[in-house]
PDB file of N, CA and C in Angstrom:
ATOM      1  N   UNK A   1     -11.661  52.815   8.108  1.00  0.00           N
ATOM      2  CA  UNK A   1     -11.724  52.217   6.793  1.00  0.00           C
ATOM      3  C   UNK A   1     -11.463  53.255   5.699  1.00  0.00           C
ATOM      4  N   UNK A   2     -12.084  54.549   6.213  1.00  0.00           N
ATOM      5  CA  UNK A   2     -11.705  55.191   4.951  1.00  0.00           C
ATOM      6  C   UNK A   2     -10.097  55.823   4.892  1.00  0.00           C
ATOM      7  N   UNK A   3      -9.393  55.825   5.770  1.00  0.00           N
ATOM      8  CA  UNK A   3      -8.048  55.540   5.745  1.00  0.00           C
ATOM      9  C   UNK A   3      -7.444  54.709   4.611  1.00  0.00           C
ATOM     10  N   UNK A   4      -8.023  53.967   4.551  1.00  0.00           N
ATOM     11  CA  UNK A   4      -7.549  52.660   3.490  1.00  0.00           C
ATOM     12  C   UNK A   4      -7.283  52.799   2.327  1.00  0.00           C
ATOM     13  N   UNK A   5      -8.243  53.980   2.042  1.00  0.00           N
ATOM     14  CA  UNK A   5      -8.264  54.259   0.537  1.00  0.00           C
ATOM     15  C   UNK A   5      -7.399  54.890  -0.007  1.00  0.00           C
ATOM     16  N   UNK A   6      -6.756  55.175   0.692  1.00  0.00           N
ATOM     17  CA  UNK A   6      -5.575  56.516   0.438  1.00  0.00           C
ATOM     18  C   UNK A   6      -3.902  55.404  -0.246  1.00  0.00           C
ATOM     19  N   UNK A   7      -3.650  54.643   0.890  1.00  0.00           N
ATOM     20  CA  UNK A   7      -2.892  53.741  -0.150  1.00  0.00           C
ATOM     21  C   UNK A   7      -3.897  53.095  -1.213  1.00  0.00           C
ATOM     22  N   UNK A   8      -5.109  52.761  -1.326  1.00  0.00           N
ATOM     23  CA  UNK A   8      -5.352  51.974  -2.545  1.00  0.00           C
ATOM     24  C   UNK A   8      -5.454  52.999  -3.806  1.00  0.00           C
ATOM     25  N   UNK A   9      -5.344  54.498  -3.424  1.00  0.00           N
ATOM     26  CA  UNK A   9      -5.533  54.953  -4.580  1.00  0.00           C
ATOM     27  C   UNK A   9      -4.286  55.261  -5.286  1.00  0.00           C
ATOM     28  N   UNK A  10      -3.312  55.063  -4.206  1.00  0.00           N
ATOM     29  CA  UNK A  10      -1.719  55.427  -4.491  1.00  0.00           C
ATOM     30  C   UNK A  10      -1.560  53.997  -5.563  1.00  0.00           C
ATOM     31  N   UNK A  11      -1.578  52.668  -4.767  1.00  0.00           N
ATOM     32  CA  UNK A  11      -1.405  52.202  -5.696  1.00  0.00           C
ATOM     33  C   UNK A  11      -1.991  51.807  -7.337  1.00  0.00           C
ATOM     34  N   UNK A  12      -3.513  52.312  -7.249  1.00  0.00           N
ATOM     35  CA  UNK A  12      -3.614  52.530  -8.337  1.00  0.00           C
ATOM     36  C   UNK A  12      -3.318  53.825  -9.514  1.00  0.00           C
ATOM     37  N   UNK A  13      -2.750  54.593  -8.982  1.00  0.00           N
ATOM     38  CA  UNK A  13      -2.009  55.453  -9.769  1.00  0.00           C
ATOM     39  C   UNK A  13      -1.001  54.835 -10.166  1.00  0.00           C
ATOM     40  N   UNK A  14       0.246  54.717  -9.517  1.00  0.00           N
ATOM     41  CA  UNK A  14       0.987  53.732  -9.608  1.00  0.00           C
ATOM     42  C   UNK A  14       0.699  52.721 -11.012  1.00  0.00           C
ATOM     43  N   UNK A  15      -0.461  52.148 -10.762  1.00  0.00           N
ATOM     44  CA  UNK A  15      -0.769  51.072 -11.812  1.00  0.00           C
ATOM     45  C   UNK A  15      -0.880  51.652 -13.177  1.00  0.00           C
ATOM     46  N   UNK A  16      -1.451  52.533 -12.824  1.00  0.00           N
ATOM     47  CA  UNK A  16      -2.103  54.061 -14.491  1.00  0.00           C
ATOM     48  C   UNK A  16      -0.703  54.300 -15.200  1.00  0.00           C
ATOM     49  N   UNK A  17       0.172  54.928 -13.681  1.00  0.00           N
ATOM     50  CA  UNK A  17       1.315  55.549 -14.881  1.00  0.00           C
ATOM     51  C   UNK A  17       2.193  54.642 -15.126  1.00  0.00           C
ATOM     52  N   UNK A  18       2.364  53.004 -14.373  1.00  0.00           N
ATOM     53  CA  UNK A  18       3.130  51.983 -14.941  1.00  0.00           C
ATOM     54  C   UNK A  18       2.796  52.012 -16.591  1.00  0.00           C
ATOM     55  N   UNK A  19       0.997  51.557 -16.844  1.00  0.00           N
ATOM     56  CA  UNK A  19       0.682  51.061 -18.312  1.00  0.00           C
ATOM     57  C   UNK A  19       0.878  51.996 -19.160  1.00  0.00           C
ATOM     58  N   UNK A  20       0.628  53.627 -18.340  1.00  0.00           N
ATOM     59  CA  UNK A  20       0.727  54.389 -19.502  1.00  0.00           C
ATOM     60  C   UNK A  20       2.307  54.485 -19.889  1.00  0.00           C
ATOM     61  N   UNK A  21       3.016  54.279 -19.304  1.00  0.00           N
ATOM     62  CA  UNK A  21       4.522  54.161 -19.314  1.00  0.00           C
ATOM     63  C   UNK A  21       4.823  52.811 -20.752  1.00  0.00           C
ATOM     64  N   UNK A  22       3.724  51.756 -20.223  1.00  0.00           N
ATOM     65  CA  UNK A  22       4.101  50.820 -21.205  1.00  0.00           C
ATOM     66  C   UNK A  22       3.704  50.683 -22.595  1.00  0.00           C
ATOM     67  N   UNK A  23       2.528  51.384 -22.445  1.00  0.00           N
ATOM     68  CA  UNK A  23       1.614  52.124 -23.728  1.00  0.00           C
ATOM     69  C   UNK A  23       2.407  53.250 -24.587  1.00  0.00           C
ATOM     70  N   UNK A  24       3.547  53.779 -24.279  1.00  0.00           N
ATOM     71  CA  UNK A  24       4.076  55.302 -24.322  1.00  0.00           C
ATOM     72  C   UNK A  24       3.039  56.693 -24.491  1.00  0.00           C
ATOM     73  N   UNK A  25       2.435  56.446 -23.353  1.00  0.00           N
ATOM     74  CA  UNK A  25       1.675  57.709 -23.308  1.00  0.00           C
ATOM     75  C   UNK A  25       1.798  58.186 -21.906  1.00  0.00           C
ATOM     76  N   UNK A  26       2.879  58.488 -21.384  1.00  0.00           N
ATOM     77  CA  UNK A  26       3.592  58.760 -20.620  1.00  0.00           C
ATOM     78  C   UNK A  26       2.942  60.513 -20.411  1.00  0.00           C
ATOM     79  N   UNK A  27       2.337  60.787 -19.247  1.00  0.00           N
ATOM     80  CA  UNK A  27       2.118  62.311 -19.084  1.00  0.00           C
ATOM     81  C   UNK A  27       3.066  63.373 -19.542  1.00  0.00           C
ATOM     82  N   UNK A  28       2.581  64.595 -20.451  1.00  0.00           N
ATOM     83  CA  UNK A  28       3.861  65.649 -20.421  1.00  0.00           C
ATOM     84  C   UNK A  28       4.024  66.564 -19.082  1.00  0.00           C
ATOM     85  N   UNK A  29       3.175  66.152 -18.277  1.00  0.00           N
ATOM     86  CA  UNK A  29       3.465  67.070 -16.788  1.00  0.00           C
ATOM     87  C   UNK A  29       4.281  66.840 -15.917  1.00  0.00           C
ATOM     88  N   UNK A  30       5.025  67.585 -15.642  1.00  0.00           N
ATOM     89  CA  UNK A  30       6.296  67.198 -14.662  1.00  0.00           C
ATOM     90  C   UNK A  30       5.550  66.669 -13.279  1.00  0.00           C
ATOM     91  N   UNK A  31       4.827  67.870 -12.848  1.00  0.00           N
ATOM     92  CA  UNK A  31       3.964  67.516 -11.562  1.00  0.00           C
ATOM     93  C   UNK A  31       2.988  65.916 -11.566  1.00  0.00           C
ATOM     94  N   UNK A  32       2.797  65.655 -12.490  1.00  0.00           N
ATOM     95  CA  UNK A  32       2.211  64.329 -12.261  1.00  0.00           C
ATOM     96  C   UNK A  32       3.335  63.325 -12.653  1.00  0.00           C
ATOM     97  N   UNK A  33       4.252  63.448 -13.203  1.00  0.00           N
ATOM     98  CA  UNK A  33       5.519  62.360 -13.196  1.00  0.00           C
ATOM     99  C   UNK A  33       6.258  62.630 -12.246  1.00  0.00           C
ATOM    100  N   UNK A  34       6.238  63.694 -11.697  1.00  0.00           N
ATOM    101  CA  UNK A  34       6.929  63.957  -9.849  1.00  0.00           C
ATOM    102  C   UNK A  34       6.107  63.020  -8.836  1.00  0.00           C
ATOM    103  N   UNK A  35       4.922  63.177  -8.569  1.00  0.00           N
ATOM    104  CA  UNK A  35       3.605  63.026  -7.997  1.00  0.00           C
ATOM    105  C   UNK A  35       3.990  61.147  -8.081  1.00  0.00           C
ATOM    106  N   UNK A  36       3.782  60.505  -9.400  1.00  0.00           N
ATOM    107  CA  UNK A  36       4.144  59.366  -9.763  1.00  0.00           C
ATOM    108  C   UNK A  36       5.543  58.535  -8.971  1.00  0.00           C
ATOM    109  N   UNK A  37       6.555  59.447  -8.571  1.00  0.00           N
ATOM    110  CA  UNK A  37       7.719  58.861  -8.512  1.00  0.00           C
ATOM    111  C   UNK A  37       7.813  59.386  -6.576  1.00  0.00           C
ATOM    112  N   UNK A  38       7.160  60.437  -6.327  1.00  0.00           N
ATOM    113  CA  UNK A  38       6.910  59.913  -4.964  1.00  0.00           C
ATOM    114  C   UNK A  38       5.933  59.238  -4.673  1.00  0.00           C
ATOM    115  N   UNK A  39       4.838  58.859  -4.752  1.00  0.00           N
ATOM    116  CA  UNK A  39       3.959  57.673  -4.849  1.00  0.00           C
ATOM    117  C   UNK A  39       4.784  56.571  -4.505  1.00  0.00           C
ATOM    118  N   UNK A  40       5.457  55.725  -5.863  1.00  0.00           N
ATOM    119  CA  UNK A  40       6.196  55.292  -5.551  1.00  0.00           C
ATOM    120  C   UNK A  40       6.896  54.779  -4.583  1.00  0.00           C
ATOM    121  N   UNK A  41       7.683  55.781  -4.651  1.00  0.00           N
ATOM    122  CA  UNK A  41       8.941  55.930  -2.750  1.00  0.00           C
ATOM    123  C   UNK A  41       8.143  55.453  -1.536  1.00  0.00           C
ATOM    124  N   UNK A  42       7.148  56.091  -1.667  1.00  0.00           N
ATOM    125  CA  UNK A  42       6.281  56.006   0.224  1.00  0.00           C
ATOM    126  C   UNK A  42       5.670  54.457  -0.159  1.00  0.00           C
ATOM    127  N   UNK A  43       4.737  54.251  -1.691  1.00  0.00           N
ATOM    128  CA  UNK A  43       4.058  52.898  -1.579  1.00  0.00           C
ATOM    129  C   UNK A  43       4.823  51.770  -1.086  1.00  0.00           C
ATOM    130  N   UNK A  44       6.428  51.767  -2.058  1.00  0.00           N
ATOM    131  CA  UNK A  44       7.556  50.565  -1.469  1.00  0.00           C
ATOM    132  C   UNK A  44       7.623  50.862  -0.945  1.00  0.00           C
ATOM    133  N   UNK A  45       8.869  51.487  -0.669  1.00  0.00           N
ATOM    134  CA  UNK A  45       9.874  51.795   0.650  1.00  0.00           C
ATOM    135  C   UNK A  45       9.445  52.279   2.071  1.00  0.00           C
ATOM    136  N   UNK A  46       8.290  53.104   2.224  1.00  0.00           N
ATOM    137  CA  UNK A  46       8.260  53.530   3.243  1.00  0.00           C
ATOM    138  C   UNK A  46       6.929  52.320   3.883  1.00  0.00           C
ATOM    139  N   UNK A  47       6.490  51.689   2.934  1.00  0.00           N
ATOM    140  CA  UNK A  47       5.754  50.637   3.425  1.00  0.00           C
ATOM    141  C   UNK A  47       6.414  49.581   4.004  1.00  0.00           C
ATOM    142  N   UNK A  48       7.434  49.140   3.082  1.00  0.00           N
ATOM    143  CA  UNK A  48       7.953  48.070   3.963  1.00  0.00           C
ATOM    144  C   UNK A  48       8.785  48.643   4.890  1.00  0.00           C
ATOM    145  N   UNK A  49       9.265  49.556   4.643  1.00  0.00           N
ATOM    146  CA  UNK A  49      10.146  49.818   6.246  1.00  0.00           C
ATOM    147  C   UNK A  49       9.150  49.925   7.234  1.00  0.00           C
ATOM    148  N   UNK A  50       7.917  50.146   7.098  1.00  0.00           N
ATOM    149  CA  UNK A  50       6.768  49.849   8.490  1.00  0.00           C
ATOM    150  C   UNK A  50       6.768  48.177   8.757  1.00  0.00           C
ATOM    151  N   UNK A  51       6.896  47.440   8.247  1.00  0.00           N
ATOM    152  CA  UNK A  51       6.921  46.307   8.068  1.00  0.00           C
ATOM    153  C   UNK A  51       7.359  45.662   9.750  1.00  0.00           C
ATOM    154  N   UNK A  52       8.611  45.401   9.730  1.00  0.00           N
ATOM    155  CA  UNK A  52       9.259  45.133  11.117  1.00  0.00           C
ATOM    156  C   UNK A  52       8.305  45.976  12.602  1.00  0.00           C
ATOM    157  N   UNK A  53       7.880  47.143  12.566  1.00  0.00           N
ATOM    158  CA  UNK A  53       6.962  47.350  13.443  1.00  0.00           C
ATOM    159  C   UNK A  53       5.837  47.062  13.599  1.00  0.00           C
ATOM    160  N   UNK A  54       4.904  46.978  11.994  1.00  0.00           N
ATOM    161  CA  UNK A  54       3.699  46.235  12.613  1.00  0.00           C
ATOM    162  C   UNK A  54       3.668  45.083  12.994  1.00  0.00           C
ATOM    163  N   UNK A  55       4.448  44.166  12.666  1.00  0.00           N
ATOM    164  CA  UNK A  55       4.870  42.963  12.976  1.00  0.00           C
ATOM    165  C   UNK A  55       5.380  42.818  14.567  1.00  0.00           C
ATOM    166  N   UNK A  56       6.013  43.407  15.219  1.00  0.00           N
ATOM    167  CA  UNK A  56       5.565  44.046  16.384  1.00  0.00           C
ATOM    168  C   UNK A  56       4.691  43.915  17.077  1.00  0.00           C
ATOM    169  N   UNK A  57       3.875  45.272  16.160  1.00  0.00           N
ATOM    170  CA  UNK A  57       1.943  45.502  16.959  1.00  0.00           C
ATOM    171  C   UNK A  57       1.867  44.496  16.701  1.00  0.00           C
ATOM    172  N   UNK A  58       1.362  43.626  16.128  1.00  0.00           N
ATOM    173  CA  UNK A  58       0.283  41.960  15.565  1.00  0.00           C
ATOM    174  C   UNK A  58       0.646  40.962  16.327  1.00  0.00           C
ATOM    175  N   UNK A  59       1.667  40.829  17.101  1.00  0.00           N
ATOM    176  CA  UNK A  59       2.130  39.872  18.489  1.00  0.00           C
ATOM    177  C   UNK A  59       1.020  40.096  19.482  1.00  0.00           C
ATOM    178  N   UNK A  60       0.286  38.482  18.923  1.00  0.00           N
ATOM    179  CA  UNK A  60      -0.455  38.663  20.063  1.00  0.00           C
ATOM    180  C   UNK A  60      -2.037  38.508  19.242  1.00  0.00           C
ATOM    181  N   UNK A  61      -2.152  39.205  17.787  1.00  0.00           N
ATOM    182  CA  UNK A  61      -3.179  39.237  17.118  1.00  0.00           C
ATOM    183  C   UNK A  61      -3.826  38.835  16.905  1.00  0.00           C
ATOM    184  N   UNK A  62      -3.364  37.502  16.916  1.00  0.00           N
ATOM    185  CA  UNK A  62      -3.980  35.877  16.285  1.00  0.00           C
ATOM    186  C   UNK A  62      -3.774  36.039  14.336  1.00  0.00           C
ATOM    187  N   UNK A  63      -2.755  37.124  14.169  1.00  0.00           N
ATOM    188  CA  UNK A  63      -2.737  37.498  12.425  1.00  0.00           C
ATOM    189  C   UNK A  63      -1.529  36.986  12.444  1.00  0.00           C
ATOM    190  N   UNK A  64      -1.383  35.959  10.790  1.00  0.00           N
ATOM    191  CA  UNK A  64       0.255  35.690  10.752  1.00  0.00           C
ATOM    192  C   UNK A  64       1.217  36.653  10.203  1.00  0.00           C
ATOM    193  N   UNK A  65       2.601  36.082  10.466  1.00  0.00           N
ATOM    194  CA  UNK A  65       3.328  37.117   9.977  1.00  0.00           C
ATOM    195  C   UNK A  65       3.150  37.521   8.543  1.00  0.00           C
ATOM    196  N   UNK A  66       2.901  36.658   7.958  1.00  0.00           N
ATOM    197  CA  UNK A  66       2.975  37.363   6.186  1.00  0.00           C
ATOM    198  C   UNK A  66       1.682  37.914   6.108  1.00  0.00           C
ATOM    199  N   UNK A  67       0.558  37.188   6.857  1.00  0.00           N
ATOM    200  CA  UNK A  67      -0.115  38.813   6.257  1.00  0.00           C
ATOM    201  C   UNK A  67      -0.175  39.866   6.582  1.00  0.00           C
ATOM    202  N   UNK A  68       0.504  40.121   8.115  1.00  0.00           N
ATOM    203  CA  UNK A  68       0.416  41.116   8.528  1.00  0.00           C
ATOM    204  C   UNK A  68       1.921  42.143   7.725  1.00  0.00           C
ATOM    205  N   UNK A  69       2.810  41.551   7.012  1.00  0.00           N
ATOM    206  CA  UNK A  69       3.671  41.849   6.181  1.00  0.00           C
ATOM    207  C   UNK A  69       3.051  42.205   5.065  1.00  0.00           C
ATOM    208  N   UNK A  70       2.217  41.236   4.117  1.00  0.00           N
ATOM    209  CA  UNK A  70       1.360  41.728   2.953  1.00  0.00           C
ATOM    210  C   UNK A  70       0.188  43.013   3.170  1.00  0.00           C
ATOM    211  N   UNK A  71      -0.476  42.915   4.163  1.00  0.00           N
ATOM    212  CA  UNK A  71      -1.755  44.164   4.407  1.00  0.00           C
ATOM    213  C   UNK A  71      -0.434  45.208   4.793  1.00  0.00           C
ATOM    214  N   UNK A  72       0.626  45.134   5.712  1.00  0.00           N
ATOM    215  CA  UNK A  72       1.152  46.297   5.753  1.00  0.00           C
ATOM    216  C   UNK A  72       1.999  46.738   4.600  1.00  0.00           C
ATOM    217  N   UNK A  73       2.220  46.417   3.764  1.00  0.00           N
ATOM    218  CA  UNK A  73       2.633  46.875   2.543  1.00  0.00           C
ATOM    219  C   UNK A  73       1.515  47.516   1.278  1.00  0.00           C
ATOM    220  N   UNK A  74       0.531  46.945   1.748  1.00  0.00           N
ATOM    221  CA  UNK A  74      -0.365  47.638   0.865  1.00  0.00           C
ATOM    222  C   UNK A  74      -0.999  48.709   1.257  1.00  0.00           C
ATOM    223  N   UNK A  75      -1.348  48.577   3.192  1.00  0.00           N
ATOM    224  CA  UNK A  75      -2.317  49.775   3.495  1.00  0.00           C
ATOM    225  C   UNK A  75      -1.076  50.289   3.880  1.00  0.00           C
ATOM    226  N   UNK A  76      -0.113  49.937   4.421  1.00  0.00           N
ATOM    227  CA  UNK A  76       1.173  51.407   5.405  1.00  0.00           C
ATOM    228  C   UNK A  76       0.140  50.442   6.966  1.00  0.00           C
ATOM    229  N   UNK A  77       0.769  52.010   7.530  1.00  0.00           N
ATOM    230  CA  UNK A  77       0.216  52.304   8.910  1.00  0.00           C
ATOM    231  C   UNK A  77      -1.505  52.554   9.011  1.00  0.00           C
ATOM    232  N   UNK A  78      -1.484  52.660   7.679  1.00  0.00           N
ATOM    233  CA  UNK A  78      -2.991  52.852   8.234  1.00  0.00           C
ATOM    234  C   UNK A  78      -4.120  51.473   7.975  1.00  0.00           C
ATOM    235  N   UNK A  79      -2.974  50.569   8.395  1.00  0.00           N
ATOM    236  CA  UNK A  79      -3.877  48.868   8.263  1.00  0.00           C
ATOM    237  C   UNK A  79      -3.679  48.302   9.626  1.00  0.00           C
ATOM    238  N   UNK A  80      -2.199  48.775  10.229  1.00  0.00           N
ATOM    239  CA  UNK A  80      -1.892  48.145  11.405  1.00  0.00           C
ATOM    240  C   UNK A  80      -1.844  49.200  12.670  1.00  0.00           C
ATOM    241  N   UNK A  81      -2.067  50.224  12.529  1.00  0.00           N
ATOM    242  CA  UNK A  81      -2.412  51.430  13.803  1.00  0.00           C
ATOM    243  C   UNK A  81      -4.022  51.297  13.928  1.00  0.00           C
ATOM    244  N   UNK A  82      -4.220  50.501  13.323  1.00  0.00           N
ATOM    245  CA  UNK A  82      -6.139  50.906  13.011  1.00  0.00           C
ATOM    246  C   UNK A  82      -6.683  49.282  14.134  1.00  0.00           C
ATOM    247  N   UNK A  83      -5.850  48.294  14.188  1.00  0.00           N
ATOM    248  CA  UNK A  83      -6.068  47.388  14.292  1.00  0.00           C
ATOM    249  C   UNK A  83      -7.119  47.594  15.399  1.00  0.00           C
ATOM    250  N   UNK A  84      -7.936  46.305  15.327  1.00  0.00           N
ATOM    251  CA  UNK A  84      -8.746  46.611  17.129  1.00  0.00           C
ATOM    252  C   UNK A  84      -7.946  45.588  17.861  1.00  0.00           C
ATOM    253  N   UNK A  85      -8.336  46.013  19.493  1.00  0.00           N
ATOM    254  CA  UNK A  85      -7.730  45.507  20.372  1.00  0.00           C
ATOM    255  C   UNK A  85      -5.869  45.762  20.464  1.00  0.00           C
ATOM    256  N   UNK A  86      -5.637  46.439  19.949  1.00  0.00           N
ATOM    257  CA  UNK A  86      -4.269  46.643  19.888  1.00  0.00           C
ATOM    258  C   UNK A  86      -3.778  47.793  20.972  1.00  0.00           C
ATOM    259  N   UNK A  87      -4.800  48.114  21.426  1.00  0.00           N
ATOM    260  CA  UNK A  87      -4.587  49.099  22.548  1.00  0.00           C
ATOM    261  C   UNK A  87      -3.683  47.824  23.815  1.00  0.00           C
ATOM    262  N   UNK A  88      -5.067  47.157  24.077  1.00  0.00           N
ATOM    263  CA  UNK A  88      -4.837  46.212  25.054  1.00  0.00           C
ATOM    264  C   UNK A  88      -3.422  44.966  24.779  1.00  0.00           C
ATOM    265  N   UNK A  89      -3.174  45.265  24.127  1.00  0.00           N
ATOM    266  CA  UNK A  89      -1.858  44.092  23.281  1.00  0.00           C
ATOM    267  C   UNK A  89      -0.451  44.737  24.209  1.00  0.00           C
ATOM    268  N   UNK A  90      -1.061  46.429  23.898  1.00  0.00           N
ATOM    269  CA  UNK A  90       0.575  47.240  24.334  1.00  0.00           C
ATOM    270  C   UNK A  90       0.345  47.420  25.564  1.00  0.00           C
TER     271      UNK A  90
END
């Protein structure tokens, strides 16, 4: 579980420097507008490209496909490697 927190804190950064973006109070630090824009990258992209594999693991789960599409986009891998009983699935 405490795995979990690690995307939820990504995406709430994410959320911070969206408003402060919309607020224009946009950080003057490169390192935290770097930090911001890989955030980003891994929260989408590298989440849903896990997508098609946990979907995969969850055959078998009794979990449907969209949520196991929605939780893996929010936690990553660390919603659907964590699963129980997924040993016995593979």
């Amino acid at each position: 579980m405490a795995l979990r927190a690690v995307p939820v804190l990504g995406w709430l950064y994410l959320a911070c420097g969206a408003l402060a973006a919309a607020t224009g109070r946009v950080p003057d630090g490169r390192i935290l507008r770097a930090a911001w824009w890989i955030d980003a990258f891994l929260s989408v992209v590298v989440h849903a490209a896990q997508i098609p594999v946990a979907l995969r693991a969850a055959d078998g789960s009794g979990r449907g496909r969209f949520e196991t599409a929605v939780l893996t986009q929010i936690f990553g891998l660390t919603w659907w490697r964590t699963q129980p009983g997924k040993e016995e699935r593979q």
